[in-house]
Protein backbone atom coordinates (compact mmCIF):
# COMPACT_ATOMS: atom_id res chain seq x y z
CA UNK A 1 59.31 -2.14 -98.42
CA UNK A 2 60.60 -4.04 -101.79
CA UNK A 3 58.53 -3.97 -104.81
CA UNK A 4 59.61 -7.65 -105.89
CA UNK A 5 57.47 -8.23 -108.73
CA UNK A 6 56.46 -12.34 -107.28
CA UNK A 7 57.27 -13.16 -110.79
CA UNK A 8 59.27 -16.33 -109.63
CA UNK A 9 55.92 -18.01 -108.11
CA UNK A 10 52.25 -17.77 -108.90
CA UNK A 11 49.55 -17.63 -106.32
CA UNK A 12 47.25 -18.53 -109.27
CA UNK A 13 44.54 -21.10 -108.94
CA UNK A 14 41.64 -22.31 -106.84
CA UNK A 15 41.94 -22.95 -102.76
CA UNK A 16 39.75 -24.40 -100.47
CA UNK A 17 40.52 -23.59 -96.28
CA UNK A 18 41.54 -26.65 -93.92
CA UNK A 19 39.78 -25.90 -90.39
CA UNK A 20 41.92 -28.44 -89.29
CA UNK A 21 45.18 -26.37 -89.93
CA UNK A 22 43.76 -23.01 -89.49
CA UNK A 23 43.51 -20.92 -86.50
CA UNK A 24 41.15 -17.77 -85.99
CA UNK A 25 41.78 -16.49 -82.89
CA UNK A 26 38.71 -16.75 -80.63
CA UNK A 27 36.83 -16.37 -84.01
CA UNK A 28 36.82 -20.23 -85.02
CA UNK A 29 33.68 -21.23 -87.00
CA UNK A 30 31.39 -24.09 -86.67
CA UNK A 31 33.02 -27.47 -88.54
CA UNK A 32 30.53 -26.66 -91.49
CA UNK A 33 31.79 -24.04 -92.22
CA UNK A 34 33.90 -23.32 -96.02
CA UNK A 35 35.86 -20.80 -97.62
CA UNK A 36 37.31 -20.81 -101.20
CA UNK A 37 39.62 -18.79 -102.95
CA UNK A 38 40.00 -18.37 -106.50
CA UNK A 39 43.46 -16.32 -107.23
CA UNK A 40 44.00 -14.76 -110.48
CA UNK A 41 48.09 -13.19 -110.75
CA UNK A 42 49.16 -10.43 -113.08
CA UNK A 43 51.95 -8.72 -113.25
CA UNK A 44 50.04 -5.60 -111.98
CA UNK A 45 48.81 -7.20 -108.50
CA UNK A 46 45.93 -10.20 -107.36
CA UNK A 47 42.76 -11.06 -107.94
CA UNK A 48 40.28 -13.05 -105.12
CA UNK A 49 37.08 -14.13 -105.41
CA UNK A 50 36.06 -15.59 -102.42
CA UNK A 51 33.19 -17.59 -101.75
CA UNK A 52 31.70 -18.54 -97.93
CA UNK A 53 29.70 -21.48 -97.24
CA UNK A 54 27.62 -21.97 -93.72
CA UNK A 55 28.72 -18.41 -91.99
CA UNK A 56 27.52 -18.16 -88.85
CA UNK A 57 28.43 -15.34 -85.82
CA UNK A 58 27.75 -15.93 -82.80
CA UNK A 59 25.64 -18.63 -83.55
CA UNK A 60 24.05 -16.50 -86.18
CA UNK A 61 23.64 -18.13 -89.45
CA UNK A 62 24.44 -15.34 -92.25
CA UNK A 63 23.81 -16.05 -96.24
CA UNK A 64 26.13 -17.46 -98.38
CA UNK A 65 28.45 -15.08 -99.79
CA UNK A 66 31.05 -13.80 -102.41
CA UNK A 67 32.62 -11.06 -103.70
CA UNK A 68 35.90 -10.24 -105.76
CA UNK A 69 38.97 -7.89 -104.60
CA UNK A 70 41.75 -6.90 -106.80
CA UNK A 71 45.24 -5.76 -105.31
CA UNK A 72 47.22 -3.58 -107.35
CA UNK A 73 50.77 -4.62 -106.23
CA UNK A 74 52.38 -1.23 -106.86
CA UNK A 75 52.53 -0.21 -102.46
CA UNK A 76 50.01 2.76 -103.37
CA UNK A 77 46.82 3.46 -101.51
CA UNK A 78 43.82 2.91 -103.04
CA UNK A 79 39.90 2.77 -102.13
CA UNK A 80 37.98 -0.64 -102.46
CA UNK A 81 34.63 -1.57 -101.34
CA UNK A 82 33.32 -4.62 -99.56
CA UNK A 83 30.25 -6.25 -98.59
CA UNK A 84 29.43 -4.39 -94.92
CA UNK A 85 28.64 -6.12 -91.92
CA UNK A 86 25.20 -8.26 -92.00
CA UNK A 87 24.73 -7.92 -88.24
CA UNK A 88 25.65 -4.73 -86.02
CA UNK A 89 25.07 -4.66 -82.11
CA UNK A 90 21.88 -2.67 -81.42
CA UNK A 91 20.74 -2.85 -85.01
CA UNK A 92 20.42 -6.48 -85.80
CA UNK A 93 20.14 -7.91 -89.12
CA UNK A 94 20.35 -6.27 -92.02
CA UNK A 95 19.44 -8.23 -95.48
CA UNK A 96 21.10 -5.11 -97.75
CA UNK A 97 24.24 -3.95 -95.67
CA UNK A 98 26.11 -1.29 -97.26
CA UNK A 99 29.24 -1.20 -98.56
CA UNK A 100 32.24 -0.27 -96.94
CA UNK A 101 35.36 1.95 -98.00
CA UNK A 102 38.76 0.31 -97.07
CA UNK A 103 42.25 2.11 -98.12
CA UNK A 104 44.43 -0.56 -99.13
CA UNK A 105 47.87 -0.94 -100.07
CA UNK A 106 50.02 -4.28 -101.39
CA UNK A 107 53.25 -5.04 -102.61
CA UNK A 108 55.68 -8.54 -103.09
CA UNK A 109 57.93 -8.90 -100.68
CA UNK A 110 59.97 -11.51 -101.79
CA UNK A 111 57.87 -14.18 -102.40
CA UNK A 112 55.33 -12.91 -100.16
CA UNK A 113 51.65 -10.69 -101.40
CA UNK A 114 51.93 -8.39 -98.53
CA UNK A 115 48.82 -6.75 -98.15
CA UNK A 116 47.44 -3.32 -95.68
CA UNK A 117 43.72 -2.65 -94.99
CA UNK A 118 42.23 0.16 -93.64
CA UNK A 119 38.58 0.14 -92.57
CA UNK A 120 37.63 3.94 -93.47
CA UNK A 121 40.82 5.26 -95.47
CA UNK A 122 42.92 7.71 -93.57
CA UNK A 123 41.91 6.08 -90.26
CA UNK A 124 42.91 3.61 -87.71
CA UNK A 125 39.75 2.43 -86.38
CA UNK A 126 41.08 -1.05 -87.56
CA UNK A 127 44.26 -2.30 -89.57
CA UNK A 128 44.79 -5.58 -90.95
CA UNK A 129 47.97 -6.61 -92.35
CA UNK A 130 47.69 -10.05 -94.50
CA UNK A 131 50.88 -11.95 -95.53
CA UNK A 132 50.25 -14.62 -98.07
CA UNK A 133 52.56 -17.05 -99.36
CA UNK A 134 52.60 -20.52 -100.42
CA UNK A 135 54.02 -23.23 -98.85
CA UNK A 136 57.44 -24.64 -99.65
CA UNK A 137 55.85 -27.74 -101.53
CA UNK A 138 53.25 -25.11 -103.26
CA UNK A 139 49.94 -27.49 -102.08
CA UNK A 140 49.05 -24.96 -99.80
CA UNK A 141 48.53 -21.18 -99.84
CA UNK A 142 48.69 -19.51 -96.41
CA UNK A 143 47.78 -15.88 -95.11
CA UNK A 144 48.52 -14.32 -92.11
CA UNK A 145 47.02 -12.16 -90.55
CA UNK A 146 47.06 -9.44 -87.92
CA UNK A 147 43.84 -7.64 -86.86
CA UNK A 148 44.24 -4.22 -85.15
CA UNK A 149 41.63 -2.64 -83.92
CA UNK A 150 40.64 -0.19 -81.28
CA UNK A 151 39.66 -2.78 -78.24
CA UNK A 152 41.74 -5.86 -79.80
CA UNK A 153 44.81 -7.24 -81.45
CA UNK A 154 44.26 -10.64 -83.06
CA UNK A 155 46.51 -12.71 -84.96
CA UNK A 156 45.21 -15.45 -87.93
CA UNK A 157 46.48 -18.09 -90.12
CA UNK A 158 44.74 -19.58 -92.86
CA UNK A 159 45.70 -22.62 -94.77
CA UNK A 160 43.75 -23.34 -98.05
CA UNK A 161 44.61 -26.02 -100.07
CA UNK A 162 45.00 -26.68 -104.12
CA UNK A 163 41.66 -27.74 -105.60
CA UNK A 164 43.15 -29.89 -108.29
């Protein structure tokens, strides 16, 4: 894997999803729903804030939500938390979910963020690799994604577009 620095493009700036030009999978959410990205590029990796508007699964409204990541881009592991699940079969709702450990890794590639996640480091349970790029015109900012789990394989793109 190359350690490309990405200093010939920045991913830098705010980005709102098109539904229209995204595809989830068999996860697609309700028309109402919105997702925005706010990108922050250093030389030592990424920074997302992400905000949801109007989640729903299975026809479950959730709260609004957000919560920041940083990537270091250096291709070592490292531990991050997240937000945890809201809803889990057999359990139901739960207002406070804990947070959950993911081992992570990212690196350029090129002019790609390439990006590895790891629900409970050291494991497989699920993998998600995340490309993200933008587009040749650099309007839109796209990820890619590919979900492995232990039942499924699922494949994502997501196209956000620059909130002037």
């Amino acid at each position: 894997m190359s350690s490309a620095s990405g200093s010939s493009i920045d991913l830098s700036g705010t980005w709102r999803l098109n539904l229209a030009e995204s595809s989830f999978g068999g996860e697609q959410p309700e028309q109402d729903y919105e997702l925005t990205w706010r990108l922050e590029q250093s030389p030592g990796g990424i920074r997302i804030a992400e905000s949801a508007q109007n989640v729903s699964i299975v026809n479950i409204p959730l709260p609004n939500s957000s919560h920041t990541t940083e990537y270091n881009s250096d291709g070592r592991e490292s531990v991050i938390l997240r937000p945890g699940p809201n809803i889990l079969p057999g359990l139901g709702w739960r207002p406070q979910a804990p947070q959950v450990r993911f081992g992570v890794k990212a690196e350029w590639q090129g002019r790609t963020f390439w990006i590895e996640e790891r629900t409970f480091p050291d494991s497989s349970y699920s993998v998600t690799h995340r490309r993200i790029f933008l587009s040749n015109d650099g309007m839109r900012l796209i990820e890619l994604l590919h979900i492995t789990s232990l039942t499924d394989d699922t494949e994502q793109k997501l196209v956000f577009e620059r909130v002037p």
